[in-house]
N, C-alpha and C. Protein backbone atom coordinates (compact mmCIF):
# COMPACT_ATOMS: atom_id res chain seq x y z
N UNK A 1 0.86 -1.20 0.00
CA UNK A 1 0.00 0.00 0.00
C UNK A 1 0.89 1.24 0.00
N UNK A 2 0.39 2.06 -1.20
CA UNK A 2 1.41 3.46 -0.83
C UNK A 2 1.12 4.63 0.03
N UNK A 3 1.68 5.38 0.47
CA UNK A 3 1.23 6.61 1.40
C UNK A 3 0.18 7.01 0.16
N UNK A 4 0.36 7.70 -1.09
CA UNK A 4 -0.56 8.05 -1.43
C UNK A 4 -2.03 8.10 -1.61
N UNK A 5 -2.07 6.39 -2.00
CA UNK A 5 -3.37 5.84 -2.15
C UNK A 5 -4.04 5.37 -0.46
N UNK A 6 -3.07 5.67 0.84
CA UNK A 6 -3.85 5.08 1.99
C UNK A 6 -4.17 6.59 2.31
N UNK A 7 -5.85 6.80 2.53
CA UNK A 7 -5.89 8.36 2.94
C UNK A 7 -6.47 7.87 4.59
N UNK A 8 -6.55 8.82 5.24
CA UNK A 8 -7.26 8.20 6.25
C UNK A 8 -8.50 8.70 6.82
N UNK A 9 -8.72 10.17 6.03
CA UNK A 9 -9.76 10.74 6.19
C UNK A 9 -11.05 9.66 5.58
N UNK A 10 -10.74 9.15 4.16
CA UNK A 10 -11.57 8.42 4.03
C UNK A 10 -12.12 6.91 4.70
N UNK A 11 -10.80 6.70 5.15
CA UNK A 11 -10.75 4.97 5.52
C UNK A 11 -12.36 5.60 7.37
N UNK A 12 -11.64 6.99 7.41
CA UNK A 12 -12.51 7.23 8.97
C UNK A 12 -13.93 7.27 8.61
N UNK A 13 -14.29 8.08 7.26
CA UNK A 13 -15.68 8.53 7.05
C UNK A 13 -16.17 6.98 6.54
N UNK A 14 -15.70 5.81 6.28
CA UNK A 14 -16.11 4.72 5.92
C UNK A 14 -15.90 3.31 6.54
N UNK A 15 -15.68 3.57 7.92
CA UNK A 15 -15.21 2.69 8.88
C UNK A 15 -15.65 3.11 10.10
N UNK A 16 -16.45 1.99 11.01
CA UNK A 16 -16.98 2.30 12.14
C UNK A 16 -16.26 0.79 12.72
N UNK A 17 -15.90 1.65 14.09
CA UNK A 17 -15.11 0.60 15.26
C UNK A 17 -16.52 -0.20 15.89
N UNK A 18 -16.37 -1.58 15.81
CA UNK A 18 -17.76 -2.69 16.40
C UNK A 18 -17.46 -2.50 18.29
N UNK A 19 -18.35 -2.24 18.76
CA UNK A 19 -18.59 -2.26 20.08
C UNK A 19 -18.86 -2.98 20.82
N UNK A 20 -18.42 -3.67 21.83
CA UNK A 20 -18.36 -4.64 22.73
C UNK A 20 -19.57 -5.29 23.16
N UNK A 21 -19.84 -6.24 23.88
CA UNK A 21 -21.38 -6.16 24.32
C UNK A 21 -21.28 -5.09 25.86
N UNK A 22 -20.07 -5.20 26.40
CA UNK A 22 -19.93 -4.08 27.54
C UNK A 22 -20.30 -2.43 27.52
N UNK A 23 -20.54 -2.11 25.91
CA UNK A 23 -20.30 -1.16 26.03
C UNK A 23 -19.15 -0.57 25.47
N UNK A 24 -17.84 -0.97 25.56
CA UNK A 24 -16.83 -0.95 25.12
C UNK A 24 -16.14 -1.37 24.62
N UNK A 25 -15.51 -0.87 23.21
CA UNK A 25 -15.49 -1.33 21.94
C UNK A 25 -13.91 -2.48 22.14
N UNK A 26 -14.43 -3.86 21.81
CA UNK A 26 -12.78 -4.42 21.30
C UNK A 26 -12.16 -4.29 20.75
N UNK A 27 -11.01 -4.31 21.47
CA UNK A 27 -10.23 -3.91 20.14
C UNK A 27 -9.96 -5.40 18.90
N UNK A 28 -9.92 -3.94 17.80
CA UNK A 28 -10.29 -4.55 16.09
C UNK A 28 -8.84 -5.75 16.07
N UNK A 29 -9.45 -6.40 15.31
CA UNK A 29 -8.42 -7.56 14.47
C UNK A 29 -6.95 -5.98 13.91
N UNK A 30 -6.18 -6.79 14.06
CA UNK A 30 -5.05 -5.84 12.83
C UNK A 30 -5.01 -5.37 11.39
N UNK A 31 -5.51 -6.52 11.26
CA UNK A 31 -5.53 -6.86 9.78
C UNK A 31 -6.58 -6.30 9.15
N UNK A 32 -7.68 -5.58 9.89
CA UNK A 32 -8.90 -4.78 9.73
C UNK A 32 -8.57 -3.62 9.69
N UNK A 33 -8.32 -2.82 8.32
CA UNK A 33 -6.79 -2.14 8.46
C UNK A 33 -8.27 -0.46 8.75
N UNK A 34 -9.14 -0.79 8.14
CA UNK A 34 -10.44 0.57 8.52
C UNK A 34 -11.19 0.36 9.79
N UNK A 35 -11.09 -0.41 10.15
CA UNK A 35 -11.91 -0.39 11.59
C UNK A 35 -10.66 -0.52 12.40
N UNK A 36 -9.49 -0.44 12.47
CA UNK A 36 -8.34 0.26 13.18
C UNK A 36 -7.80 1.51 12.97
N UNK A 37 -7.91 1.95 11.43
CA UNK A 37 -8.03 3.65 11.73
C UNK A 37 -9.20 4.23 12.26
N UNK A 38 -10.40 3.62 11.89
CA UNK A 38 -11.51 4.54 12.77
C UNK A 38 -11.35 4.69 14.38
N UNK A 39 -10.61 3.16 14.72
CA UNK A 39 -10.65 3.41 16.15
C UNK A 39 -9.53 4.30 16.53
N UNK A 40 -8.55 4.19 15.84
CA UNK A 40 -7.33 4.83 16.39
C UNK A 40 -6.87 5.86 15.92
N UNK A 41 -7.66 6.29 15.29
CA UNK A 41 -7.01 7.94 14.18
C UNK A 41 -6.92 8.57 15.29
N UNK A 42 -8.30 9.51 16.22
CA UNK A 42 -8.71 10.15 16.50
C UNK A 42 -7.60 10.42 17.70
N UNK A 43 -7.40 9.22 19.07
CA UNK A 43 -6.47 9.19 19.96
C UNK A 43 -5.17 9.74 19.66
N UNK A 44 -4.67 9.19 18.06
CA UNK A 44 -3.49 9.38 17.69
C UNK A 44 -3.36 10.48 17.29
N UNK A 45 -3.54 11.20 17.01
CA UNK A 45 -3.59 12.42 16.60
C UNK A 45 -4.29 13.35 17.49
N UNK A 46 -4.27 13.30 18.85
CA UNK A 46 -4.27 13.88 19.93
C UNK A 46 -2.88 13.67 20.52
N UNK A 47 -2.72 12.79 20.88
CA UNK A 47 -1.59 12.46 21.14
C UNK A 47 -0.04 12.67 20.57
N UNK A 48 -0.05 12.81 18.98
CA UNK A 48 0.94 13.20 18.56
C UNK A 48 1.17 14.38 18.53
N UNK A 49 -0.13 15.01 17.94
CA UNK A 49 -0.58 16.58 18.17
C UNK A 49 0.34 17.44 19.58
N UNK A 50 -0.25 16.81 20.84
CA UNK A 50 0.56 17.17 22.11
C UNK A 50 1.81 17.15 22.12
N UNK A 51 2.17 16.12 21.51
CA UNK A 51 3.78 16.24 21.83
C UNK A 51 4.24 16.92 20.75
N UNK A 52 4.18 17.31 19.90
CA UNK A 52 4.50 18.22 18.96
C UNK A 52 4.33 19.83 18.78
N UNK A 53 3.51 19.84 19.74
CA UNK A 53 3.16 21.26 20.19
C UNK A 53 1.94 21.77 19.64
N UNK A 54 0.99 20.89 18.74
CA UNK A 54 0.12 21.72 17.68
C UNK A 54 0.11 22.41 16.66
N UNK A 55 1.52 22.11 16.15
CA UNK A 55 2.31 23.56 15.61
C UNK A 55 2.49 22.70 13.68
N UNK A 56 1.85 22.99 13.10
CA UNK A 56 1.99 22.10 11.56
C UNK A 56 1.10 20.91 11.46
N UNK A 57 1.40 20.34 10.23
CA UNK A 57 0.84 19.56 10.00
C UNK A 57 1.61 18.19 10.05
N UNK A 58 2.09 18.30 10.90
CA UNK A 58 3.38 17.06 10.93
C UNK A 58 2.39 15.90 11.87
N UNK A 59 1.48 16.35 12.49
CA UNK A 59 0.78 15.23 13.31
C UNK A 59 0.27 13.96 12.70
N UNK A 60 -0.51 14.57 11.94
CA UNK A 60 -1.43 13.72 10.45
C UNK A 60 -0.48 12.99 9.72
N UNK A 61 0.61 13.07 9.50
CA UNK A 61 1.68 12.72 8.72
C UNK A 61 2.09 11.88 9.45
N UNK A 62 2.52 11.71 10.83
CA UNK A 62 3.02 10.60 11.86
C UNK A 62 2.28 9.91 12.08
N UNK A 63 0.55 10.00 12.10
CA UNK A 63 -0.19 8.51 12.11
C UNK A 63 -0.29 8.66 11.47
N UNK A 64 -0.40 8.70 10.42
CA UNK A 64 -0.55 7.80 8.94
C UNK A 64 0.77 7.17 8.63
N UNK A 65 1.47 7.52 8.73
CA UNK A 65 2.86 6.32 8.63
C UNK A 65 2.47 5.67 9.46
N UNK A 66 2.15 5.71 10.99
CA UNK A 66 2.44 4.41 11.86
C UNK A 66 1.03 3.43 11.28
N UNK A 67 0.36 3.65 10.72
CA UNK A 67 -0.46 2.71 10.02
C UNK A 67 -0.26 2.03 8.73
N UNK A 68 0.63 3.21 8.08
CA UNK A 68 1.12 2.41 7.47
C UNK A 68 2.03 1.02 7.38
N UNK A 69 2.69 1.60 8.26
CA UNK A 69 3.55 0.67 9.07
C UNK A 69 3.11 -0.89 9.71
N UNK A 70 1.98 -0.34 10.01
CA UNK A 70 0.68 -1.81 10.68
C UNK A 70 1.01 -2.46 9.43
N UNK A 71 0.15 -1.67 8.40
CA UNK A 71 -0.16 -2.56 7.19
C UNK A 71 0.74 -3.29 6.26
N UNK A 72 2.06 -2.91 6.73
CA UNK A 72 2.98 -3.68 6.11
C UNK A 72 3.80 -4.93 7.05
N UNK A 73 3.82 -4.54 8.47
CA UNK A 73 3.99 -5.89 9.33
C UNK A 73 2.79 -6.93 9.38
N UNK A 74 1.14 -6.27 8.73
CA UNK A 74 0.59 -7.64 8.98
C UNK A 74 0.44 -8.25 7.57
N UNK A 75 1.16 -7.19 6.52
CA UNK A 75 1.36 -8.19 5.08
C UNK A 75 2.64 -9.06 4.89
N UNK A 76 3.67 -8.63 5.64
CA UNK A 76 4.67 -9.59 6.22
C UNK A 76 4.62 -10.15 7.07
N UNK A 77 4.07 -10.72 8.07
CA UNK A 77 3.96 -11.68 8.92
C UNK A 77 2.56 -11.65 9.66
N UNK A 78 1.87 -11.33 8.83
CA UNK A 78 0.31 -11.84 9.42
C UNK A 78 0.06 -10.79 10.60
N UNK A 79 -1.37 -11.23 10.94
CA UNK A 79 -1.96 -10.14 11.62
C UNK A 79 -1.71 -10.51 13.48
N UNK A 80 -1.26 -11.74 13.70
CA UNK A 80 -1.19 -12.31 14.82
C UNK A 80 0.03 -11.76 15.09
N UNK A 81 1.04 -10.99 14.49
CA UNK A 81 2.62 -10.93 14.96
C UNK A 81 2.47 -9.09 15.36
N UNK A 82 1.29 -8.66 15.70
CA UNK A 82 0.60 -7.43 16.40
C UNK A 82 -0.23 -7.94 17.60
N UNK A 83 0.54 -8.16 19.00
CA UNK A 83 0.07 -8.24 20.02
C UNK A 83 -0.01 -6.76 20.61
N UNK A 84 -1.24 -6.35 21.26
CA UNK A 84 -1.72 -5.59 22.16
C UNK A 84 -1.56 -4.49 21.07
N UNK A 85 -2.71 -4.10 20.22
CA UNK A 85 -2.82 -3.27 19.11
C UNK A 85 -2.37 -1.73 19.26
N UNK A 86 -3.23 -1.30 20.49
CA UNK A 86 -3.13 0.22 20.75
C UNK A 86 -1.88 0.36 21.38
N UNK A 87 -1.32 -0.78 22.09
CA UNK A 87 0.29 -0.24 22.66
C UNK A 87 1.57 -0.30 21.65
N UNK A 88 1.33 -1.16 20.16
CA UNK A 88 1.84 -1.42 19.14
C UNK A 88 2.07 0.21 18.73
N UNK A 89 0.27 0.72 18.46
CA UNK A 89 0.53 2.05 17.25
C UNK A 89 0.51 2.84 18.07
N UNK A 90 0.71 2.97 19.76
CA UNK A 90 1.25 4.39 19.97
C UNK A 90 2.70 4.69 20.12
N UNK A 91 3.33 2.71 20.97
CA UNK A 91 4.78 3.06 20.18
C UNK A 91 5.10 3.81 19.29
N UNK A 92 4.38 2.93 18.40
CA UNK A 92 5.18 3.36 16.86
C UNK A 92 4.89 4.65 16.31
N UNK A 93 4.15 5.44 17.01
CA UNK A 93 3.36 6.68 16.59
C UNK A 93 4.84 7.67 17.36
N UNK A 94 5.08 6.88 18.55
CA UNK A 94 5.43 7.54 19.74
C UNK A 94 6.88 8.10 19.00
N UNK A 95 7.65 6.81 18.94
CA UNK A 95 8.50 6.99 17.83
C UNK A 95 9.19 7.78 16.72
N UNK A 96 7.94 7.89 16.07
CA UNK A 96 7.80 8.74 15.07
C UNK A 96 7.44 10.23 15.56
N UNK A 97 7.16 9.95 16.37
CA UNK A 97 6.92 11.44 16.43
C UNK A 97 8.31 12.08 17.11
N UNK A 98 9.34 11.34 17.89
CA UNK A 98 10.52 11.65 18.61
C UNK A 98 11.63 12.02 16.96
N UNK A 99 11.34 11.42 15.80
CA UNK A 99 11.89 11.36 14.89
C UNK A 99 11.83 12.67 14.39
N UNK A 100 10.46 12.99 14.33
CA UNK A 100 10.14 14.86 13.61
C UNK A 100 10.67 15.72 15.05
N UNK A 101 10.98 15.27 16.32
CA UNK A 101 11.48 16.24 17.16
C UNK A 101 12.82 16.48 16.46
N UNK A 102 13.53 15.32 16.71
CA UNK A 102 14.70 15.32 16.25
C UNK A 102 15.32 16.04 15.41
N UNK A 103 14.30 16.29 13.75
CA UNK A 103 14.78 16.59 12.68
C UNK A 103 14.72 18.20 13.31
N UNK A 104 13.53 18.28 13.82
CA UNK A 104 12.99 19.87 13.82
C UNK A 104 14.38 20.71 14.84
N UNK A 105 14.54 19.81 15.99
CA UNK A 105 15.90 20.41 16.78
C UNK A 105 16.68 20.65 15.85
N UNK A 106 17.13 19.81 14.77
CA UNK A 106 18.14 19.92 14.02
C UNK A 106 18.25 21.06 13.25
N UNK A 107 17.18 20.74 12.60
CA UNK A 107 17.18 22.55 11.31
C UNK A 107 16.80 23.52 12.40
N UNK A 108 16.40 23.64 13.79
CA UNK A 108 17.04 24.95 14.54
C UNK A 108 17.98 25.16 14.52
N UNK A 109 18.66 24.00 15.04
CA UNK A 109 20.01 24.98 15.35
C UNK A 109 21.04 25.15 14.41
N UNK A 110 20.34 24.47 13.17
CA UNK A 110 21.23 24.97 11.80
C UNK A 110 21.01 26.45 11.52
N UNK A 111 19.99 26.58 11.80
CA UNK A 111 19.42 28.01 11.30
C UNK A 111 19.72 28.94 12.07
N UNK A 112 19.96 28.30 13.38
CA UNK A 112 20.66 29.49 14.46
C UNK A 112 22.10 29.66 14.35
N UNK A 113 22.76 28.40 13.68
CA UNK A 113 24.41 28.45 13.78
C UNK A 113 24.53 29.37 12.43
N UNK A 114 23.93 29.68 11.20
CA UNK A 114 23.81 30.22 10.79
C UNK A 114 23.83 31.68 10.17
N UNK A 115 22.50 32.16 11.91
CA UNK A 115 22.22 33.27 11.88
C UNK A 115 22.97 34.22 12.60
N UNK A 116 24.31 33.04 13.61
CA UNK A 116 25.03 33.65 14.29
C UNK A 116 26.44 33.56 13.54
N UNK A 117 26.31 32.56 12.43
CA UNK A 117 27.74 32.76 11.44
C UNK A 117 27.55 34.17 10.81
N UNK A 118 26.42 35.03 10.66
CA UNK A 118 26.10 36.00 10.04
C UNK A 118 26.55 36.78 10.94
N UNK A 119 25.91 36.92 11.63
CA UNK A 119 26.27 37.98 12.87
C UNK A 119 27.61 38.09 13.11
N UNK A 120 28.30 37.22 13.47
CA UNK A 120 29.72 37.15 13.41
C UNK A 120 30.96 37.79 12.24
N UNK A 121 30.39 37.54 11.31
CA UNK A 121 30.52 37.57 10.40
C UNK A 121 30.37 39.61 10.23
N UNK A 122 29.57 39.87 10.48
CA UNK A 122 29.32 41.40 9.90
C UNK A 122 29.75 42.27 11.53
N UNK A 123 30.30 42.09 12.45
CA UNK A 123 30.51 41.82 13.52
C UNK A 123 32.48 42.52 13.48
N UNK A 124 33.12 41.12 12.48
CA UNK A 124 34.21 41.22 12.55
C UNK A 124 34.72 42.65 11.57
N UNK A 125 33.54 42.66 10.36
CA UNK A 125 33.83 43.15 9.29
C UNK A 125 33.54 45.13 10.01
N UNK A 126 33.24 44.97 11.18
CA UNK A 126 32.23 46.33 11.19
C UNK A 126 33.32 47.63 11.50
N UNK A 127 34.39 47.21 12.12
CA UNK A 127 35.43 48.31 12.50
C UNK A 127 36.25 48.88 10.77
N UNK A 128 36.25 47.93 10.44
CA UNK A 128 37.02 48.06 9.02
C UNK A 128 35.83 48.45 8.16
N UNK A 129 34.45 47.79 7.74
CA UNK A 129 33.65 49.03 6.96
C UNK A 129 33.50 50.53 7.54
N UNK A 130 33.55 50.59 8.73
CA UNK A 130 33.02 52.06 9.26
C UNK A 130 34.27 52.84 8.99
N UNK A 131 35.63 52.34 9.12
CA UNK A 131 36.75 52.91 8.14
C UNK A 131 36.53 54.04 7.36
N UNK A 132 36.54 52.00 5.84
CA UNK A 132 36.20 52.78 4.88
C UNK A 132 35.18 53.44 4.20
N UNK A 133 34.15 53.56 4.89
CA UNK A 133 32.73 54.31 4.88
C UNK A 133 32.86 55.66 4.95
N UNK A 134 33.93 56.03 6.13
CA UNK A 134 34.16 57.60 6.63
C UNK A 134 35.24 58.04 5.71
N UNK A 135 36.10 57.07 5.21
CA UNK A 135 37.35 57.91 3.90
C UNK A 135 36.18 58.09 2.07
N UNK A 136 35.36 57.06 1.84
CA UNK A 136 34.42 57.79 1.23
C UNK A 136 33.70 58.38 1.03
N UNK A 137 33.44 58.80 2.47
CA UNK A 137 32.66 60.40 2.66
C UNK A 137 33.23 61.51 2.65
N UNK A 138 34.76 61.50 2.71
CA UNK A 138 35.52 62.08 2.95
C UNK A 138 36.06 62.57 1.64
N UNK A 139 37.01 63.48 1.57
CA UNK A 139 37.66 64.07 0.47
C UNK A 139 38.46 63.28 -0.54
N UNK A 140 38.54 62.26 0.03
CA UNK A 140 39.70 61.06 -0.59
C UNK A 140 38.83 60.35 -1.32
N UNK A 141 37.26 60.35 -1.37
CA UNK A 141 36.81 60.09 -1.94
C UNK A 141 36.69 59.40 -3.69
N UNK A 142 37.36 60.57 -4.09
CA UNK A 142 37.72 59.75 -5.45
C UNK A 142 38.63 58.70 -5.56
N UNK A 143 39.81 58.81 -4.68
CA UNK A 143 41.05 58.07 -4.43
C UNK A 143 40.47 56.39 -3.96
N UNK A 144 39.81 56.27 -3.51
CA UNK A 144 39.12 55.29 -2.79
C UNK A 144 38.08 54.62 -3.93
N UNK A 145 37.83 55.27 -4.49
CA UNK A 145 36.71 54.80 -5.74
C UNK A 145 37.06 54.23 -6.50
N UNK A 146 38.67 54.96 -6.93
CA UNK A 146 39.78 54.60 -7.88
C UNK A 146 40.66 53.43 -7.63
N UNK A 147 40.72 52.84 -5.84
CA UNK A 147 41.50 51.75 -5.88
C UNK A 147 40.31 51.00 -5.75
N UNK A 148 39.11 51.16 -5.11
CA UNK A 148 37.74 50.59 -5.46
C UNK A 148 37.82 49.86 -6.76
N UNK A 149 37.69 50.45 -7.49
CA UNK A 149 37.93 49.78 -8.96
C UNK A 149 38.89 48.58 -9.20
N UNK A 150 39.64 48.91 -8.61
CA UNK A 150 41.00 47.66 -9.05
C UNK A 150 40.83 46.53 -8.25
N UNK A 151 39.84 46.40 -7.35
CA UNK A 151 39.68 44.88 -6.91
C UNK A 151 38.99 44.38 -8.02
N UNK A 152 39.55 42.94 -7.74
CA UNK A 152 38.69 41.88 -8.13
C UNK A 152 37.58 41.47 -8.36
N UNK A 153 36.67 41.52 -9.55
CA UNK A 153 35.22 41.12 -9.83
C UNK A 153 34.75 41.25 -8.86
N UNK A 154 35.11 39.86 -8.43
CA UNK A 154 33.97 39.78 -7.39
C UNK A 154 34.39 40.23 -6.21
N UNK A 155 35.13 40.72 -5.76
CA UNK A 155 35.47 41.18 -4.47
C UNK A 155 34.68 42.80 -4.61
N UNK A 156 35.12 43.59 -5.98
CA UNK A 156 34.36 44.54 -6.16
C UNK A 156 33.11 44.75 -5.54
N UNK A 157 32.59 43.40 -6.27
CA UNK A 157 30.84 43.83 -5.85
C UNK A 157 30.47 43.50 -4.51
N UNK A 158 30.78 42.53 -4.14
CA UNK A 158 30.23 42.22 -2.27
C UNK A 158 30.99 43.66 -2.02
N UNK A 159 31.99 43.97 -1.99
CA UNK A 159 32.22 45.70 -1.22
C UNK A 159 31.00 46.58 -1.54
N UNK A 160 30.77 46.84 -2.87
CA UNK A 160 29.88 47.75 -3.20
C UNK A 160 28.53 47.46 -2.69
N UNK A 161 28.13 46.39 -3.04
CA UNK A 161 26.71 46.20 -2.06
C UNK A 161 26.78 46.20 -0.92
N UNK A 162 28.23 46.01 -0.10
CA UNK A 162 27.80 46.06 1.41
C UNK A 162 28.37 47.17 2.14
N UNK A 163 29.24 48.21 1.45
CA UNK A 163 29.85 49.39 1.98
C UNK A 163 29.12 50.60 1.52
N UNK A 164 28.90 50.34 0.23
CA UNK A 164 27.84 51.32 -0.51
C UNK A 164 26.19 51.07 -0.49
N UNK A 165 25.74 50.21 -0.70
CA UNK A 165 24.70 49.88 -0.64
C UNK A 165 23.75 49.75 0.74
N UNK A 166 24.80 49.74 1.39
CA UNK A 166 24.60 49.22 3.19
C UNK A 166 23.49 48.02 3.19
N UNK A 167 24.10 46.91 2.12
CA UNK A 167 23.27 45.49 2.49
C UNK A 167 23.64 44.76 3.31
N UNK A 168 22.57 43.72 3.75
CA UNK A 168 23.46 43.03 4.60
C UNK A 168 24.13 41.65 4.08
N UNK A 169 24.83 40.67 4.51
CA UNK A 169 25.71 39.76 3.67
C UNK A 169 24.76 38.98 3.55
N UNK A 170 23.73 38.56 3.59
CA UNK A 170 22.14 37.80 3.20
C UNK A 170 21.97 38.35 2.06
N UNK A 171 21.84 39.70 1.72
CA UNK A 171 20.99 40.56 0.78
C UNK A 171 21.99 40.61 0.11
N UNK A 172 23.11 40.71 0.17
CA UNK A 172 24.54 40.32 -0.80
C UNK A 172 24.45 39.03 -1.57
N UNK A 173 24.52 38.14 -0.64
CA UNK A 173 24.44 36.70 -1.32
C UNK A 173 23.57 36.45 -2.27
N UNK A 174 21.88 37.02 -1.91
CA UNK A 174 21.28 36.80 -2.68
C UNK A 174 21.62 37.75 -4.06
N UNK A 175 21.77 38.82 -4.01
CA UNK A 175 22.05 39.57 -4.98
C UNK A 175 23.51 38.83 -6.03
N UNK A 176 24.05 38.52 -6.03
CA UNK A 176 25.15 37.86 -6.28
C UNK A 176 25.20 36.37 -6.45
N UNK A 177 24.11 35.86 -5.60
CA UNK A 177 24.02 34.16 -6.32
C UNK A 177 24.90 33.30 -5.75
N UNK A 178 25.56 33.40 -4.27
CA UNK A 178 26.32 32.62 -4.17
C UNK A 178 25.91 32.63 -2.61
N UNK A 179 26.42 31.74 -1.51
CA UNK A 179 26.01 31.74 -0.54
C UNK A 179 26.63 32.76 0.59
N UNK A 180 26.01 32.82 2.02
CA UNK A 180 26.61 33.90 2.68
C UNK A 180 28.32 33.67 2.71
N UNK A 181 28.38 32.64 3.28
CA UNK A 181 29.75 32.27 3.62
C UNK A 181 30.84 33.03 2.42
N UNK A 182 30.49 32.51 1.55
CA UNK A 182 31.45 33.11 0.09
C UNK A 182 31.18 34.65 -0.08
N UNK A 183 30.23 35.70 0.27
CA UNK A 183 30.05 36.70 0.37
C UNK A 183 31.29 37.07 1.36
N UNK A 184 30.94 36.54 2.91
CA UNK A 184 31.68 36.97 3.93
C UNK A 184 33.35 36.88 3.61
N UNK A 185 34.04 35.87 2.77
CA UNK A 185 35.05 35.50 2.35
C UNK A 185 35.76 36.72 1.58
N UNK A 186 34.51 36.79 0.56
CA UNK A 186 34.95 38.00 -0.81
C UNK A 186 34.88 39.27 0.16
N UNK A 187 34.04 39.47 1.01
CA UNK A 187 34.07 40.87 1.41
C UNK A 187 35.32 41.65 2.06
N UNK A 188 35.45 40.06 3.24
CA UNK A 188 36.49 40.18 4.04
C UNK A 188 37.89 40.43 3.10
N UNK A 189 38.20 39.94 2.53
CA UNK A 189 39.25 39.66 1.50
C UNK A 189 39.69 41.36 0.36
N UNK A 190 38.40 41.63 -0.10
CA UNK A 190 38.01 42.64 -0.34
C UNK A 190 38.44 43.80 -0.13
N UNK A 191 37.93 43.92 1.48
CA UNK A 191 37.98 45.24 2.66
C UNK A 191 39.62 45.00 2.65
N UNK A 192 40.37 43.62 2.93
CA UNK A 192 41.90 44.17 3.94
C UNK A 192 42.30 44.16 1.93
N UNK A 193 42.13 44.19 1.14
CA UNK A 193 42.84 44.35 -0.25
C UNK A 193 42.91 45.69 -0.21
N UNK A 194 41.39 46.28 -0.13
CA UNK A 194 41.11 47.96 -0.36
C UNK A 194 41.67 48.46 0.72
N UNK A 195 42.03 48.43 1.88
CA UNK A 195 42.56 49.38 2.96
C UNK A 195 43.94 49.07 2.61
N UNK A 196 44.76 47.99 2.11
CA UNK A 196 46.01 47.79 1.68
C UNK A 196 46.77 49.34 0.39
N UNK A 197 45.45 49.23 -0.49
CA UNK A 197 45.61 50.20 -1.64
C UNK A 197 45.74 51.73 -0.53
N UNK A 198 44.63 51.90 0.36
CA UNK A 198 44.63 53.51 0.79
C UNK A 198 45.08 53.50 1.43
N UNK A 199 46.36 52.25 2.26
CA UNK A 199 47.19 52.97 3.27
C UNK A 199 48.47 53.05 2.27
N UNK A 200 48.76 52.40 1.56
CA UNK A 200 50.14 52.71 0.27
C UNK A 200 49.04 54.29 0.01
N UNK A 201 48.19 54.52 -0.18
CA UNK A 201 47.87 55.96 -0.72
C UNK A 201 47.90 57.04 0.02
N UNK A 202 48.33 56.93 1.11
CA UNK A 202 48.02 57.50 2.61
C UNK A 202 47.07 57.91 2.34
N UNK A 203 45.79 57.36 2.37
CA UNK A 203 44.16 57.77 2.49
C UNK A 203 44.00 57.65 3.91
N UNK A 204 44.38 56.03 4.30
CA UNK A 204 43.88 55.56 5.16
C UNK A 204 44.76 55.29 6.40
């Protein structure tokens, strides 16, 4: 069965859990793959929901794999090799859902190591742009424009968008097509090239 074709909205609107003579419903055969999502959608997706915070649609996505999952241990080894049904799929729900914690911790703190490689990054660069920011406001102005020129392609332009332009090395990168890191490289590289030219010029 593929994720695609197993929906579970439908398997729910077309599947009713059989009720006990107590009152309370037995639990379904395994292998009764719609009268085990009807019984168990609803729990599961409370439950995953909670531990996930409520936050996306990642809940719906974790039981429906762990059913999926049913449906392929009871097409490989029968429906008898699922003892104690509901402690089976909240494991396996349980599981899965520690799996999307996991990933989600992960791309935080990528995105934070990131946002602080940036920071760092414009951080180191900031004594040396405010430099040469104040000698091109300054009278030397042309002189500075003129060794401006003689960098390197690309070193040129990350300066100009980020000394002139006052972008930040995000808004660089994107402008330029290449990632921050290689911005921060060219800039850095850049800046001690150009303050090299205006202190041989005594600009700087």
């Amino acid at each position: 069965m593929s994720r695609k074709t197993f929906q579970l909205s439908e398997v729910s609107r077309t599947a009713r859990a059989p009720a006990a003579a107590g009152g309370r419903a037995a639990p379904p055969d395994a292998g009764d793959l719609m009268t085990v999502v009807a019984r168990y959608q609803g729990p599961l997706l409370r439950y995953v929901g909670r531990m996930l915070g409520g936050v996306g649609n990642e809940a719906e996505d974790v039981v429906q794999e762990a059913f999926v999952r049913l449906h392929r241990q009871v097409m490989r080894r029968g429906a008898g090799s699922v003892r104690h049904l509901s402690t089976w799929l909240f494991r396996t729900a349980h599981n899965l859902t520690l799996d999307v914690l996991r990933r989600q911790a992960r791309h935080k703190r990528a995105a934070e190591a990131l946002t602080e490689t940036a920071q760092t990054a414009e951080k180191r660069a900031a004594d040396e742009l405010d430099a040469l920011s104040e000698v091109l406001r300054r009278e030397a102005r042309e002189v500075a424009l003129r060794e401006l020129a003689k960098l390197d392609d690309a070193q040129r332009q990350v300066v100009l968008l980020k000394v002139i332009q006052g972008m930040t090395l995000r808004e660089a990168a994107e402008v330029v097509g290449v990632s921050v890191s290689v911005v921060n490289y060219r800039l850095n590289q850049g800046l001690a090239e150009l303050a090299r030219r205006l202190r041989k010029a005594a600009v700087l």
